[in-house]
Every structure is written in C-alpha cells, then in structure tokens.
PDB file of N, CA and C in Angstrom:
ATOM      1  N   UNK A   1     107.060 107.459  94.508  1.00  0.00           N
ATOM      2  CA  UNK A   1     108.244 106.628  94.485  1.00  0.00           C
ATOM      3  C   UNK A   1     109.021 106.951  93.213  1.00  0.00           C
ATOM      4  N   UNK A   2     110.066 106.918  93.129  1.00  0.00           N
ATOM      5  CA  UNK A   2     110.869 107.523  92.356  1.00  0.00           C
ATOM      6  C   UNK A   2     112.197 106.003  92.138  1.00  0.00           C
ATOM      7  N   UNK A   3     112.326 105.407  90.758  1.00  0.00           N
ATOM      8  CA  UNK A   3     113.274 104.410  90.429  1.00  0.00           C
ATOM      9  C   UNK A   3     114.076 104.618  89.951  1.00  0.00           C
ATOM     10  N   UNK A   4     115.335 104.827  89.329  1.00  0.00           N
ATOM     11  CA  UNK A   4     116.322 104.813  88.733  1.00  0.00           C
ATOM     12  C   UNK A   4     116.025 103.626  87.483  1.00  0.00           C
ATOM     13  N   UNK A   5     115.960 104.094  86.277  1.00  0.00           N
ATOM     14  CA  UNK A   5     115.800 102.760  85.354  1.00  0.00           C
ATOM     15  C   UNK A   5     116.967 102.776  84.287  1.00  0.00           C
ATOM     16  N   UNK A   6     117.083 101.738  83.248  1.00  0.00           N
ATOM     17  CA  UNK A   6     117.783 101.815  82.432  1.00  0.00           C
ATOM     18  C   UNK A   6     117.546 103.373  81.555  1.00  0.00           C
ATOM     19  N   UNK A   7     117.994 103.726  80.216  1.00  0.00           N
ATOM     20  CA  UNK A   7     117.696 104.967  79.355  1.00  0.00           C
ATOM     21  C   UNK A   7     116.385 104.110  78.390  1.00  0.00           C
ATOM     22  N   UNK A   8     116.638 103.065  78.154  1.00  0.00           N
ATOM     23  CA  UNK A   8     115.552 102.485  76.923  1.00  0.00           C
ATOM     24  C   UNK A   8     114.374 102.724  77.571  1.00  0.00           C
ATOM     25  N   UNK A   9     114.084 102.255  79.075  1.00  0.00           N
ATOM     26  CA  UNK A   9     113.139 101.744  79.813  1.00  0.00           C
ATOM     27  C   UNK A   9     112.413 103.481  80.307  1.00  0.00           C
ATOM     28  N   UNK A  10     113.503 104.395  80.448  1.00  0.00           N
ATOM     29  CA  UNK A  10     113.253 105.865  80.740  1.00  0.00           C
ATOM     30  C   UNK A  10     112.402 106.432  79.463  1.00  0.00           C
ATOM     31  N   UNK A  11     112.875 106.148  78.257  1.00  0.00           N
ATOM     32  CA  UNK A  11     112.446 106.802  76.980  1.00  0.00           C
ATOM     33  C   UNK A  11     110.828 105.884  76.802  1.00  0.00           C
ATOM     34  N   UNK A  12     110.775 104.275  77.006  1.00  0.00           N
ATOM     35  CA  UNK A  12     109.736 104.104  76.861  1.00  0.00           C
ATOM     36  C   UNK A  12     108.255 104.642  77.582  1.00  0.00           C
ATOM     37  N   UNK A  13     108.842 104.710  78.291  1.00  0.00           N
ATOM     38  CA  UNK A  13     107.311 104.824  79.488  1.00  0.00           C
ATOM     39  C   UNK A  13     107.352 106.462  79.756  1.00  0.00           C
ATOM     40  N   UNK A  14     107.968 107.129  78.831  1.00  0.00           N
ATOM     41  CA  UNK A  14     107.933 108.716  78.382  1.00  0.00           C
ATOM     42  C   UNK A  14     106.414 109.118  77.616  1.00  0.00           C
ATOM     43  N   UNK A  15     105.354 107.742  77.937  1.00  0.00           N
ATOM     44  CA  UNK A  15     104.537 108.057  76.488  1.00  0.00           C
ATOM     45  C   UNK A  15     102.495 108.020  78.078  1.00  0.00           C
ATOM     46  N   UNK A  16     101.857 108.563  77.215  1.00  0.00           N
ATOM     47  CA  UNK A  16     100.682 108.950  78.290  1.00  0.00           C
ATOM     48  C   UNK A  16     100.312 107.180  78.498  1.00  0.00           C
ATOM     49  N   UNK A  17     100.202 107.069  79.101  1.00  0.00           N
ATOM     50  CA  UNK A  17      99.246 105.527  79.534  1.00  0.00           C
ATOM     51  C   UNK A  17     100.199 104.682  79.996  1.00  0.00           C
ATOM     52  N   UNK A  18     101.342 104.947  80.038  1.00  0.00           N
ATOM     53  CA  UNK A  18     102.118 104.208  80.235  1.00  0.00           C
ATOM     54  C   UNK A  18     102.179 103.853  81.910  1.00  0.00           C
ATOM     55  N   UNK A  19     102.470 102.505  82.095  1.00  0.00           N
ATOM     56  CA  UNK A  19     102.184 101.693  83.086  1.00  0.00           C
ATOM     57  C   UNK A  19     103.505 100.263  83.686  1.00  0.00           C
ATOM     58  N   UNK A  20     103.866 100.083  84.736  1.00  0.00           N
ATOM     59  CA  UNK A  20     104.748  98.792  85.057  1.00  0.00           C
ATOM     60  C   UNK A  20     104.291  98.071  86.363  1.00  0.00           C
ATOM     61  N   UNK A  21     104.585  96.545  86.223  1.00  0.00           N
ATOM     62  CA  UNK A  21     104.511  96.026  87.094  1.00  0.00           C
ATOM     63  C   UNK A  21     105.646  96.004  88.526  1.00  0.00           C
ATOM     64  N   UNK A  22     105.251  96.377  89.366  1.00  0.00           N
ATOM     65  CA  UNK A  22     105.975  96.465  90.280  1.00  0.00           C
ATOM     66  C   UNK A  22     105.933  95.406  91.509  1.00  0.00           C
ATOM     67  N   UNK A  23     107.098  94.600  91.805  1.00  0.00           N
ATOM     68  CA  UNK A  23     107.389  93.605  93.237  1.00  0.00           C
ATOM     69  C   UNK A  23     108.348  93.884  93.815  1.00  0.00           C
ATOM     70  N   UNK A  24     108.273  93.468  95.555  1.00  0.00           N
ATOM     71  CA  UNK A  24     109.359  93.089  96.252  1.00  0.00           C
ATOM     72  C   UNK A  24     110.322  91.937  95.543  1.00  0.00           C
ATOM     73  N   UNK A  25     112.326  92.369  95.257  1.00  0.00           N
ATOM     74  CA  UNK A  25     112.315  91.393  94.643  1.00  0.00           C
ATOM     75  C   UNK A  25     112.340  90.163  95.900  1.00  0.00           C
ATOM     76  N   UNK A  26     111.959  88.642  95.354  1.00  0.00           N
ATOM     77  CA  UNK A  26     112.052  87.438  96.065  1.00  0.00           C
ATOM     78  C   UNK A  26     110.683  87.365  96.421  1.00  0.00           C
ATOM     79  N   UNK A  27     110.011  88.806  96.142  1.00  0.00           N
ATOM     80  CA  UNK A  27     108.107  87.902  96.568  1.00  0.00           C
ATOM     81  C   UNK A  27     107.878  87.458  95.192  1.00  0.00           C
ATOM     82  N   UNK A  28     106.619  86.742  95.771  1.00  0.00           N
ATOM     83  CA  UNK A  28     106.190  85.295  94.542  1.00  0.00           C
ATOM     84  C   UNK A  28     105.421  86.338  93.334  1.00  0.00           C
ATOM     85  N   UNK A  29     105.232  85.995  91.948  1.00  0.00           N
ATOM     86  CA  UNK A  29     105.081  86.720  91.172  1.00  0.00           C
ATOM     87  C   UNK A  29     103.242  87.331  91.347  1.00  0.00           C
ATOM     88  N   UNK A  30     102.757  86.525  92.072  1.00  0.00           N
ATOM     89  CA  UNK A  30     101.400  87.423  92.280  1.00  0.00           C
ATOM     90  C   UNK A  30     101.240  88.346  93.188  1.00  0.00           C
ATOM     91  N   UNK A  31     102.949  88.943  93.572  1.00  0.00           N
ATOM     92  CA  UNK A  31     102.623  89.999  94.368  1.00  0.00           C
ATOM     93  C   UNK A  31     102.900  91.234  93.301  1.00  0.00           C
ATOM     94  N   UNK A  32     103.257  91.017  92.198  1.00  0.00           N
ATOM     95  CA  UNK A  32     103.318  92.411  90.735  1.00  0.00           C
ATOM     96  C   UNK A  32     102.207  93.014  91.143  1.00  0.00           C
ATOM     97  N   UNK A  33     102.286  94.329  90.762  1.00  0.00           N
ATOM     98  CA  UNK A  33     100.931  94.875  91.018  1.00  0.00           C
ATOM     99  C   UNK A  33     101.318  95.895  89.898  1.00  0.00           C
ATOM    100  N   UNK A  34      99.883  96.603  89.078  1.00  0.00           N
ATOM    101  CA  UNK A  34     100.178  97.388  88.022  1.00  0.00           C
ATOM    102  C   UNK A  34     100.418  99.098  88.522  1.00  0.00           C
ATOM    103  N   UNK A  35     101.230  99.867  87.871  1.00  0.00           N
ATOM    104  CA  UNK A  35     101.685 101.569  88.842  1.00  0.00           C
ATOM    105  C   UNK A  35     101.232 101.812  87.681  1.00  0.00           C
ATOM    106  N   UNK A  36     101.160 103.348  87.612  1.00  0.00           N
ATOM    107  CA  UNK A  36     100.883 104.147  86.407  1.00  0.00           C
ATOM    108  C   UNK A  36     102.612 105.048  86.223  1.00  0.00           C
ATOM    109  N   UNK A  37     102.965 105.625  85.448  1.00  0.00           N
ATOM    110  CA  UNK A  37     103.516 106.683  85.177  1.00  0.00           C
ATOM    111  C   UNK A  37     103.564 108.046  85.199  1.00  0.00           C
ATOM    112  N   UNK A  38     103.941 108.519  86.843  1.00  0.00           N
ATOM    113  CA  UNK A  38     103.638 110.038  86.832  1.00  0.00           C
ATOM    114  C   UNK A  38     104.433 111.264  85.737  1.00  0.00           C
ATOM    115  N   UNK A  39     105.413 110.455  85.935  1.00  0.00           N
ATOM    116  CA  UNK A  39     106.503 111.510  85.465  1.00  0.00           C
ATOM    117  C   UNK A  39     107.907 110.265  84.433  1.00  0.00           C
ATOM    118  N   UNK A  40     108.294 110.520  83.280  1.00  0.00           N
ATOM    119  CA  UNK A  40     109.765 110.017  83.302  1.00  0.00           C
ATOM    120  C   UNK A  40     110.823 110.901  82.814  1.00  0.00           C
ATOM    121  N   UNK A  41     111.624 111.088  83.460  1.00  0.00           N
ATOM    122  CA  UNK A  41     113.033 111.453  83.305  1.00  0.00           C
ATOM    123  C   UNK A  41     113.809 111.091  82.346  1.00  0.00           C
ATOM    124  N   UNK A  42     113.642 111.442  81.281  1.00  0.00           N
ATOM    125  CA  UNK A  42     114.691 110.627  80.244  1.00  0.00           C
ATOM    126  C   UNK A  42     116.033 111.165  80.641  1.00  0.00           C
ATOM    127  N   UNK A  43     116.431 112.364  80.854  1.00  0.00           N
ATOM    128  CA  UNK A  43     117.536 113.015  80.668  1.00  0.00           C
ATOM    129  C   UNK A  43     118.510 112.497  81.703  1.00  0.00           C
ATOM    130  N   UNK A  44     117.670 111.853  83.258  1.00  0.00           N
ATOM    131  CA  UNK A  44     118.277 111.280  84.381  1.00  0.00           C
ATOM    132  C   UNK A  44     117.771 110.070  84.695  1.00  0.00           C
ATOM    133  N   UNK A  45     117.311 109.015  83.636  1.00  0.00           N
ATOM    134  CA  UNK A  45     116.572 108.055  83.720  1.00  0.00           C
ATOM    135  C   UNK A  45     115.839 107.489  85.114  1.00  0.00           C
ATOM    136  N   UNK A  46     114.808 108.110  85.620  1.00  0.00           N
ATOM    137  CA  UNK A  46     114.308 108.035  86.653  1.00  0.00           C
ATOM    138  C   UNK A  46     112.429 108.258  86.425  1.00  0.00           C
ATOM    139  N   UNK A  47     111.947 107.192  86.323  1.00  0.00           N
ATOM    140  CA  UNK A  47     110.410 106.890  86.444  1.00  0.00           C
ATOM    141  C   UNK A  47     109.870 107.365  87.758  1.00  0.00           C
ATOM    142  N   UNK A  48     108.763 108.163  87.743  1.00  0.00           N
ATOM    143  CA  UNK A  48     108.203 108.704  89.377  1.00  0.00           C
ATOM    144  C   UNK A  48     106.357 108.204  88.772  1.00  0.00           C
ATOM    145  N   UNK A  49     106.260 107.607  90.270  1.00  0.00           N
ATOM    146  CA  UNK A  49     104.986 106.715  89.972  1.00  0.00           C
ATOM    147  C   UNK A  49     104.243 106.894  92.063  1.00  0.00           C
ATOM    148  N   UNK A  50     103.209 106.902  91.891  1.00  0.00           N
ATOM    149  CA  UNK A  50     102.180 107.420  93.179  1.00  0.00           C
ATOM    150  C   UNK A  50     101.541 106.004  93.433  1.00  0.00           C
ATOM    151  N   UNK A  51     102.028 105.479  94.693  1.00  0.00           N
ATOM    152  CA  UNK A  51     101.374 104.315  95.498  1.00  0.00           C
ATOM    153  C   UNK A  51     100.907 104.738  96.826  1.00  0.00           C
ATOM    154  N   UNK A  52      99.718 103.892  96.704  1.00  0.00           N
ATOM    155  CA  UNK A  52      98.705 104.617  97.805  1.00  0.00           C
ATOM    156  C   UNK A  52      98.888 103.048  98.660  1.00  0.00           C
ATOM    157  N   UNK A  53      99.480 103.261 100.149  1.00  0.00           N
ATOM    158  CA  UNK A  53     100.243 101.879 101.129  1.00  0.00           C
ATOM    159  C   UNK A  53      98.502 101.528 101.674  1.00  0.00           C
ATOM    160  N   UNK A  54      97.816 100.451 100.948  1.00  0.00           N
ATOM    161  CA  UNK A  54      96.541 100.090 101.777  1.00  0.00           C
ATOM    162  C   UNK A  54      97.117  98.318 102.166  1.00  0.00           C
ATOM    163  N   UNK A  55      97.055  97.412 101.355  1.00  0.00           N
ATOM    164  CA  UNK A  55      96.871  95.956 101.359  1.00  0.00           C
ATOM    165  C   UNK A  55      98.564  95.393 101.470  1.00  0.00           C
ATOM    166  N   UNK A  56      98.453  94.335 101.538  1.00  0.00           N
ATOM    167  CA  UNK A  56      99.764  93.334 101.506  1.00  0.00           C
ATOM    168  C   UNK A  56     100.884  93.549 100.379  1.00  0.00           C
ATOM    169  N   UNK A  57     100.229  94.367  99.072  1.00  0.00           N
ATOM    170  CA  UNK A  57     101.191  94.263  97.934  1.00  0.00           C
ATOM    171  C   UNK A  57     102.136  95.521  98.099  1.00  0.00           C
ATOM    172  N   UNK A  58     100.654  96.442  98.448  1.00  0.00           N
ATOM    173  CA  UNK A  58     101.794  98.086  98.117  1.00  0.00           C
ATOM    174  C   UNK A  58     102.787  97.793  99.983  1.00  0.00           C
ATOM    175  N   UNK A  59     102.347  97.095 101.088  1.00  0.00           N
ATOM    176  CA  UNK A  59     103.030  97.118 102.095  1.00  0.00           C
ATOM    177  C   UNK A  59     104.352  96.273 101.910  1.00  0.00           C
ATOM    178  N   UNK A  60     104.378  95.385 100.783  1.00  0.00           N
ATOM    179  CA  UNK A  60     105.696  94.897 100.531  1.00  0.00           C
ATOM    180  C   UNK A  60     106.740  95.533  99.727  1.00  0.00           C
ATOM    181  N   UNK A  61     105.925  96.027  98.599  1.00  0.00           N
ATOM    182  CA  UNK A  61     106.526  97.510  98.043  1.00  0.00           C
ATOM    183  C   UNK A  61     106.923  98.579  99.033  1.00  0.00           C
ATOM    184  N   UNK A  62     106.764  98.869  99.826  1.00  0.00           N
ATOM    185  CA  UNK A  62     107.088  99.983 101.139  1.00  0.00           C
ATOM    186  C   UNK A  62     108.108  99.261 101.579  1.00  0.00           C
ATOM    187  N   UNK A  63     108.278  98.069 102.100  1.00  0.00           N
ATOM    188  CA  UNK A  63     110.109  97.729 102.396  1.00  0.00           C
ATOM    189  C   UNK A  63     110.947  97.450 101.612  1.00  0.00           C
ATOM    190  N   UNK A  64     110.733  97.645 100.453  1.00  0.00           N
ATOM    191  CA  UNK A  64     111.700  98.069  99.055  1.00  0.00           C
ATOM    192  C   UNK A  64     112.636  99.112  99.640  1.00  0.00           C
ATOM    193  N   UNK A  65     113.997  99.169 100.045  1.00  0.00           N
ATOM    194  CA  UNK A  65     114.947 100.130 100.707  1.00  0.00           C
ATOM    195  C   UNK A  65     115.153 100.691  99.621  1.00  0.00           C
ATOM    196  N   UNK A  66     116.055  99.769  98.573  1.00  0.00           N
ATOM    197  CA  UNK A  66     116.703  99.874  97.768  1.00  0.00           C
ATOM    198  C   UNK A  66     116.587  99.724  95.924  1.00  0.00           C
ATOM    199  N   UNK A  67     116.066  98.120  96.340  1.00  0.00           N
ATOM    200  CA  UNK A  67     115.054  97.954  94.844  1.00  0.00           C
ATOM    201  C   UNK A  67     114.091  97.341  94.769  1.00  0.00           C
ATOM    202  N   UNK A  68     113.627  97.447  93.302  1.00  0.00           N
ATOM    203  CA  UNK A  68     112.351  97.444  93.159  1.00  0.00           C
ATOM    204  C   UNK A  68     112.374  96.455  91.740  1.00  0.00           C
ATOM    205  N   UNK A  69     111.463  95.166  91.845  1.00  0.00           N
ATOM    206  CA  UNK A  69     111.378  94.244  90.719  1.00  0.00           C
ATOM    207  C   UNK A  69     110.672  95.569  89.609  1.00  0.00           C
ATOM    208  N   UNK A  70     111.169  95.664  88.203  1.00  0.00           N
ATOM    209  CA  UNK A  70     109.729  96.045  87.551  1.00  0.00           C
ATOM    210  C   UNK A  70     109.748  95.294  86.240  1.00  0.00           C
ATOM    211  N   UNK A  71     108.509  95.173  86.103  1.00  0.00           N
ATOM    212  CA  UNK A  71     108.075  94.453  84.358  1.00  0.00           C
ATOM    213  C   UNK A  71     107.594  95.361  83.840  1.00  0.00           C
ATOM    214  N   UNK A  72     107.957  95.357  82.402  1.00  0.00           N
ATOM    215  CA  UNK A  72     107.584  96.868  81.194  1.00  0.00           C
ATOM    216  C   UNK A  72     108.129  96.665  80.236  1.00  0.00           C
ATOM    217  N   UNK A  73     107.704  97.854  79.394  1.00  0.00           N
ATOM    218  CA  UNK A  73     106.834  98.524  80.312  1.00  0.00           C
ATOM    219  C   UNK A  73     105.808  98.221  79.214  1.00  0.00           C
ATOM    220  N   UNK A  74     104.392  98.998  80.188  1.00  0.00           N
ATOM    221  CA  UNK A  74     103.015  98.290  79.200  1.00  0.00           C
ATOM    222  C   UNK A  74     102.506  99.797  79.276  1.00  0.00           C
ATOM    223  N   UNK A  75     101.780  99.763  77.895  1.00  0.00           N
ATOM    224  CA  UNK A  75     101.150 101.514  77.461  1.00  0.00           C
ATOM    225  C   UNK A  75      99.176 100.672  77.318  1.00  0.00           C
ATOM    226  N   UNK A  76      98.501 101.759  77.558  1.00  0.00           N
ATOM    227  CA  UNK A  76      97.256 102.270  77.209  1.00  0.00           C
ATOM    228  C   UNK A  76      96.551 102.359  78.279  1.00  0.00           C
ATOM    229  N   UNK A  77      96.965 102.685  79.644  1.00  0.00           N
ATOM    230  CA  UNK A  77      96.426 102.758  80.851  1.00  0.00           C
ATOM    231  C   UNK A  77      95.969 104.431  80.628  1.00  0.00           C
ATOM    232  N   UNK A  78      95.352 104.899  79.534  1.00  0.00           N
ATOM    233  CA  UNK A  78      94.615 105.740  79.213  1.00  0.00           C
ATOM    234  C   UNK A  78      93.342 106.082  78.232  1.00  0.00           C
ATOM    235  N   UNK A  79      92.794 105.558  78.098  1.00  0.00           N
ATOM    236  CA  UNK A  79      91.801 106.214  77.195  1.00  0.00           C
ATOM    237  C   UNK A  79      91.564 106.848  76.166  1.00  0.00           C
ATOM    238  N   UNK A  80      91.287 106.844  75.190  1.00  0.00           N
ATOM    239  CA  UNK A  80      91.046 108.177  74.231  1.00  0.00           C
ATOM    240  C   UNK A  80      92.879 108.901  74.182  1.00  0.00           C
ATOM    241  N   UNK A  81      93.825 108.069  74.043  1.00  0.00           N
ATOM    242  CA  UNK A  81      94.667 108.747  73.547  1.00  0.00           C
ATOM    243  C   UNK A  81      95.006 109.591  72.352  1.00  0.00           C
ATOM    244  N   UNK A  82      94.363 108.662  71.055  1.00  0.00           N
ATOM    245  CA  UNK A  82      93.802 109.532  69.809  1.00  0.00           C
ATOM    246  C   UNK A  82      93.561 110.696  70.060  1.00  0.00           C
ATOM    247  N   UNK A  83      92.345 111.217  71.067  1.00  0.00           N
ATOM    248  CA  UNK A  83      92.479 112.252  70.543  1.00  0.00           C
ATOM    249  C   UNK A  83      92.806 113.357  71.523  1.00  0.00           C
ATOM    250  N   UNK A  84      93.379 112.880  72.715  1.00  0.00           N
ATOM    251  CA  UNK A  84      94.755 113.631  73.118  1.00  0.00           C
ATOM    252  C   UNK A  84      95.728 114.254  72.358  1.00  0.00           C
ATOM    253  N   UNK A  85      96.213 113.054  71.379  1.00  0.00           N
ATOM    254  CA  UNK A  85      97.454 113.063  71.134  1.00  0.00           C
ATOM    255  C   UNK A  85      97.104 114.149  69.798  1.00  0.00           C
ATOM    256  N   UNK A  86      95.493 114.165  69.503  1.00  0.00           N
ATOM    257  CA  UNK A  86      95.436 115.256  68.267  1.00  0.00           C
ATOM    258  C   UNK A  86      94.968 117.142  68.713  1.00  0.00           C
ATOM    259  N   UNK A  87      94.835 116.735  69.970  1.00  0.00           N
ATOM    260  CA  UNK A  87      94.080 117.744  70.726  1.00  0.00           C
ATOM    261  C   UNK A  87      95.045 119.213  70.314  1.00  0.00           C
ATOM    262  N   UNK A  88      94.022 120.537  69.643  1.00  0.00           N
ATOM    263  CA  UNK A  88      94.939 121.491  69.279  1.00  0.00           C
ATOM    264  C   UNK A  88      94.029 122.822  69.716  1.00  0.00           C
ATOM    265  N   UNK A  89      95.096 123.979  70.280  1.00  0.00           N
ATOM    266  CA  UNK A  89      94.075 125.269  70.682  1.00  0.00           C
ATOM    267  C   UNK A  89      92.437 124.640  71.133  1.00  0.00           C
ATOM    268  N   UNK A  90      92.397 123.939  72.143  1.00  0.00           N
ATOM    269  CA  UNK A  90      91.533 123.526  72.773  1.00  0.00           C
ATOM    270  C   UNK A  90      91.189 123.781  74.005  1.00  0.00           C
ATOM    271  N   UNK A  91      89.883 124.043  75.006  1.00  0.00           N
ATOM    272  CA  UNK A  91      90.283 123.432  76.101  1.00  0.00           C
ATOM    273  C   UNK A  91      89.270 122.231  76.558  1.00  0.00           C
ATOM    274  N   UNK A  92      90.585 122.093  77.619  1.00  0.00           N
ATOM    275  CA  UNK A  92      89.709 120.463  78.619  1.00  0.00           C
ATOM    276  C   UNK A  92      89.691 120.580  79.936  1.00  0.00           C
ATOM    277  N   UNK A  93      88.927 119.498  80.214  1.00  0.00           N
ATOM    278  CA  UNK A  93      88.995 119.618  81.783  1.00  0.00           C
ATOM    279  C   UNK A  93      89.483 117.899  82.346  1.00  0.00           C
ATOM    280  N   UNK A  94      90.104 118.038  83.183  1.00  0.00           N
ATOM    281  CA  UNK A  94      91.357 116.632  83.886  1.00  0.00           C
ATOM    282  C   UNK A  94      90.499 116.372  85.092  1.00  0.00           C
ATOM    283  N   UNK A  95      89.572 115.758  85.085  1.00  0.00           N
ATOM    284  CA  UNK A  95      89.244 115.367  86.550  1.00  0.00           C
ATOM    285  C   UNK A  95      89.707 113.790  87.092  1.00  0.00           C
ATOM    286  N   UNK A  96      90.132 113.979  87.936  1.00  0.00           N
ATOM    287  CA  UNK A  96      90.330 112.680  88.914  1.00  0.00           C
ATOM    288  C   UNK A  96      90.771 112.552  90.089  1.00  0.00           C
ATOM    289  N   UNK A  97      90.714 111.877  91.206  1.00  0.00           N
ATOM    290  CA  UNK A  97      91.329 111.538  92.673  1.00  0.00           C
ATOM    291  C   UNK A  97      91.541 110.631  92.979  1.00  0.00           C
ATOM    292  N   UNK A  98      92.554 110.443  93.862  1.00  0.00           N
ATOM    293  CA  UNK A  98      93.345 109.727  94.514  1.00  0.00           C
ATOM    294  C   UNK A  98      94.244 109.212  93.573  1.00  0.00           C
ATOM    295  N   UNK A  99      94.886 107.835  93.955  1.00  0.00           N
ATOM    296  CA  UNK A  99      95.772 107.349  93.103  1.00  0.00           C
ATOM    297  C   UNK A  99      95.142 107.106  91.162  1.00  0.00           C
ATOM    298  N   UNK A 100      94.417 107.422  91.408  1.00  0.00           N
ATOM    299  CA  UNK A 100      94.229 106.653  89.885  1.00  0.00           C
ATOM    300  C   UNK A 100      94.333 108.378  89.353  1.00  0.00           C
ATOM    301  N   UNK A 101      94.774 109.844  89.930  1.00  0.00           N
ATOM    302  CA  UNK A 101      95.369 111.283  89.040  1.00  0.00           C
ATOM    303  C   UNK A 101      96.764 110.761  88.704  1.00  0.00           C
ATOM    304  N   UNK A 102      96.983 109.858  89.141  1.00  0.00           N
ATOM    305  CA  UNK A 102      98.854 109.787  88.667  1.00  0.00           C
ATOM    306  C   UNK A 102      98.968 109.847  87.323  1.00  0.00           C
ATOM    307  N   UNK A 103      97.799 108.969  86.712  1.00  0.00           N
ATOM    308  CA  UNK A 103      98.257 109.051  84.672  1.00  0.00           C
ATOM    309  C   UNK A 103      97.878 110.663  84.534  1.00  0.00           C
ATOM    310  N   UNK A 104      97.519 111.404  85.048  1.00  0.00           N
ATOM    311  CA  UNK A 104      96.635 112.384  84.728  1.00  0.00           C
ATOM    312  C   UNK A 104      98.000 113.204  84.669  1.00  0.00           C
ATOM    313  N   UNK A 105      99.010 113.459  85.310  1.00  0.00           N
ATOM    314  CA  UNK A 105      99.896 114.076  85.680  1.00  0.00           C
ATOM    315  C   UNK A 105     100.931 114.195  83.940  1.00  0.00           C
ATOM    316  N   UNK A 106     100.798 113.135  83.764  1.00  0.00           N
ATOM    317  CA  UNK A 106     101.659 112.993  82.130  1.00  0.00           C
ATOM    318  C   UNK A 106     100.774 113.336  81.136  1.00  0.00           C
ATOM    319  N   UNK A 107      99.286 113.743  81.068  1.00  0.00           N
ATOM    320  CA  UNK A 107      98.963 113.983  80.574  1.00  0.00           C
ATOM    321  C   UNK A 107      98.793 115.370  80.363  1.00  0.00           C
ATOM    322  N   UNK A 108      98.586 116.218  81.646  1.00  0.00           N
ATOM    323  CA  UNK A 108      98.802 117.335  81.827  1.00  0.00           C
ATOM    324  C   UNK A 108      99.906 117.871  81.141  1.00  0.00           C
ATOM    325  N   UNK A 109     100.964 117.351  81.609  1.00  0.00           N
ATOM    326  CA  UNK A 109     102.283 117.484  80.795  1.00  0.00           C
ATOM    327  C   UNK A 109     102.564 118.008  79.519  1.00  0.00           C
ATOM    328  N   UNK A 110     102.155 117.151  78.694  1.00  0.00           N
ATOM    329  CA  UNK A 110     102.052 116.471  77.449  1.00  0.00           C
ATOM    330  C   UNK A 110     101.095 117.605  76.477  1.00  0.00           C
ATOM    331  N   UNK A 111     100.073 117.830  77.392  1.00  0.00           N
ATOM    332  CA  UNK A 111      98.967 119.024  76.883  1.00  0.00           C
ATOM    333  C   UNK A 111      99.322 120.362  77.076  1.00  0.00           C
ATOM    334  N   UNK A 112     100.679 120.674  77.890  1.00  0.00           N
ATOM    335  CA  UNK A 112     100.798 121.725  78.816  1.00  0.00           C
ATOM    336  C   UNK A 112     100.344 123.099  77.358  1.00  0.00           C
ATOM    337  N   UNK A 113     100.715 123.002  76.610  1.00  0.00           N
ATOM    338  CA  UNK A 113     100.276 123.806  75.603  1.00  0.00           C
ATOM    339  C   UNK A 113      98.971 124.048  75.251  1.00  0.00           C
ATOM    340  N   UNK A 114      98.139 123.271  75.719  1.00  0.00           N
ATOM    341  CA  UNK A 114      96.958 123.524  75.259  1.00  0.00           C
ATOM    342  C   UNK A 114      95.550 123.891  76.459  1.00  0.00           C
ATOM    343  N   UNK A 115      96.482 123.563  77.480  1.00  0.00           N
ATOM    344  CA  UNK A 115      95.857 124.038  79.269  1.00  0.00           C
ATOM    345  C   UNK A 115      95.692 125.739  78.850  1.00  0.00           C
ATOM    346  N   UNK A 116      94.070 125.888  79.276  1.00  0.00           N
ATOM    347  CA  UNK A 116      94.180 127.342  80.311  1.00  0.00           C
ATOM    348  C   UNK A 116      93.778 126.752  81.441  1.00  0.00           C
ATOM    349  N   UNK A 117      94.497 127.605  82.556  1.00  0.00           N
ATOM    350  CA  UNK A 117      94.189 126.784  84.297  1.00  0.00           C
ATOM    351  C   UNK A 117      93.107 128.297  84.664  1.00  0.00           C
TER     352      UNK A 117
END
C-alpha cells in the first residue's frame, strides 16, 4: 500500500524501525492496527508499507479507496539498531517471511553499502 503523506511525516518515518498506526477513517479507534515501513519517499512524500488482508482490521483497511487514518509516526519496530546503524565493511545475513520482511526492506536499504548478495 502506498500513502501520500505530508513532507515532515515523509522525512520522519525515513528512519529503520519506523512504524504507523493505520484505520478506516470513521472505524472506532480499536480498529488502528500497527504497519511497518517498507519504503519512504521523501522526495515525493509517499510511505509504502506491506499488509497481509487476513482478519476484520486489515479487511477494513482494504476498502480504504481513497484514505487512510494514520497515527505517527512511532520508531523502534527494530532491534539492535545500534549496531546497524554502526555496521561497517561487514557482512550480514537478513532473514525473515511474510509480512513481518517489510522492516527488513529499509534496512536493506540503509545497509545497501555494506550487502554482498
């Protein structure tokens, strides 16, 4: 899914762990549910985030035509960012599946310098 956001809201959630709550707007607030951050766009302010349609929340999120409630944004939906963020001429290995590779994707990113594939 791909949002159009403000530039502040684009630049924030530019960072690894970064995370928002997402609703249908007019559903009741316990339908928020937490997304990760695949990708953000600062340059075209546009957040891209991977929902997997199982239960009642992500199926109300799916008739979102147009928009989309979000709360944010919230960071540390990662781990061991420290020493990501110090990681130099290294290598690593990225394992994960299904929806929960989406943070993995900005992290990749972020490391692209320090990947051999």
């Amino acid at each position: 899914m791909e949002v159009f956001v403000n530039p502040y809201l684009a630049k924030q959630l530019n960072n690894i762990g970064s995370y928002v709550f997402l609703k249908k707007p007019k559903s009741p607030h316990c339908f928020a549910m937490p997304v990760s951050i695949m990708k953000s766009d600062i340059k075209n302010n546009v957040i891209t985030m991977a929902i997997k349609i199982l239960g009642v929340k992500t199926k109300d999120i799916l008739d979102c035509k147009e928009k989309v409630e979000i709360k944010g944004p919230y960071w540390n939906g990662v781990q061991g960012q420290i020493f990501l963020k110090n990681l130099k001429n290294s290598e690593i290995l990225i394992s994960a599946r299904g929806v929960a590779a989406s943070p993995c994707v900005m992290v990749a990113n972020k490391l692209k310098n320090t990947i051999i594939m």
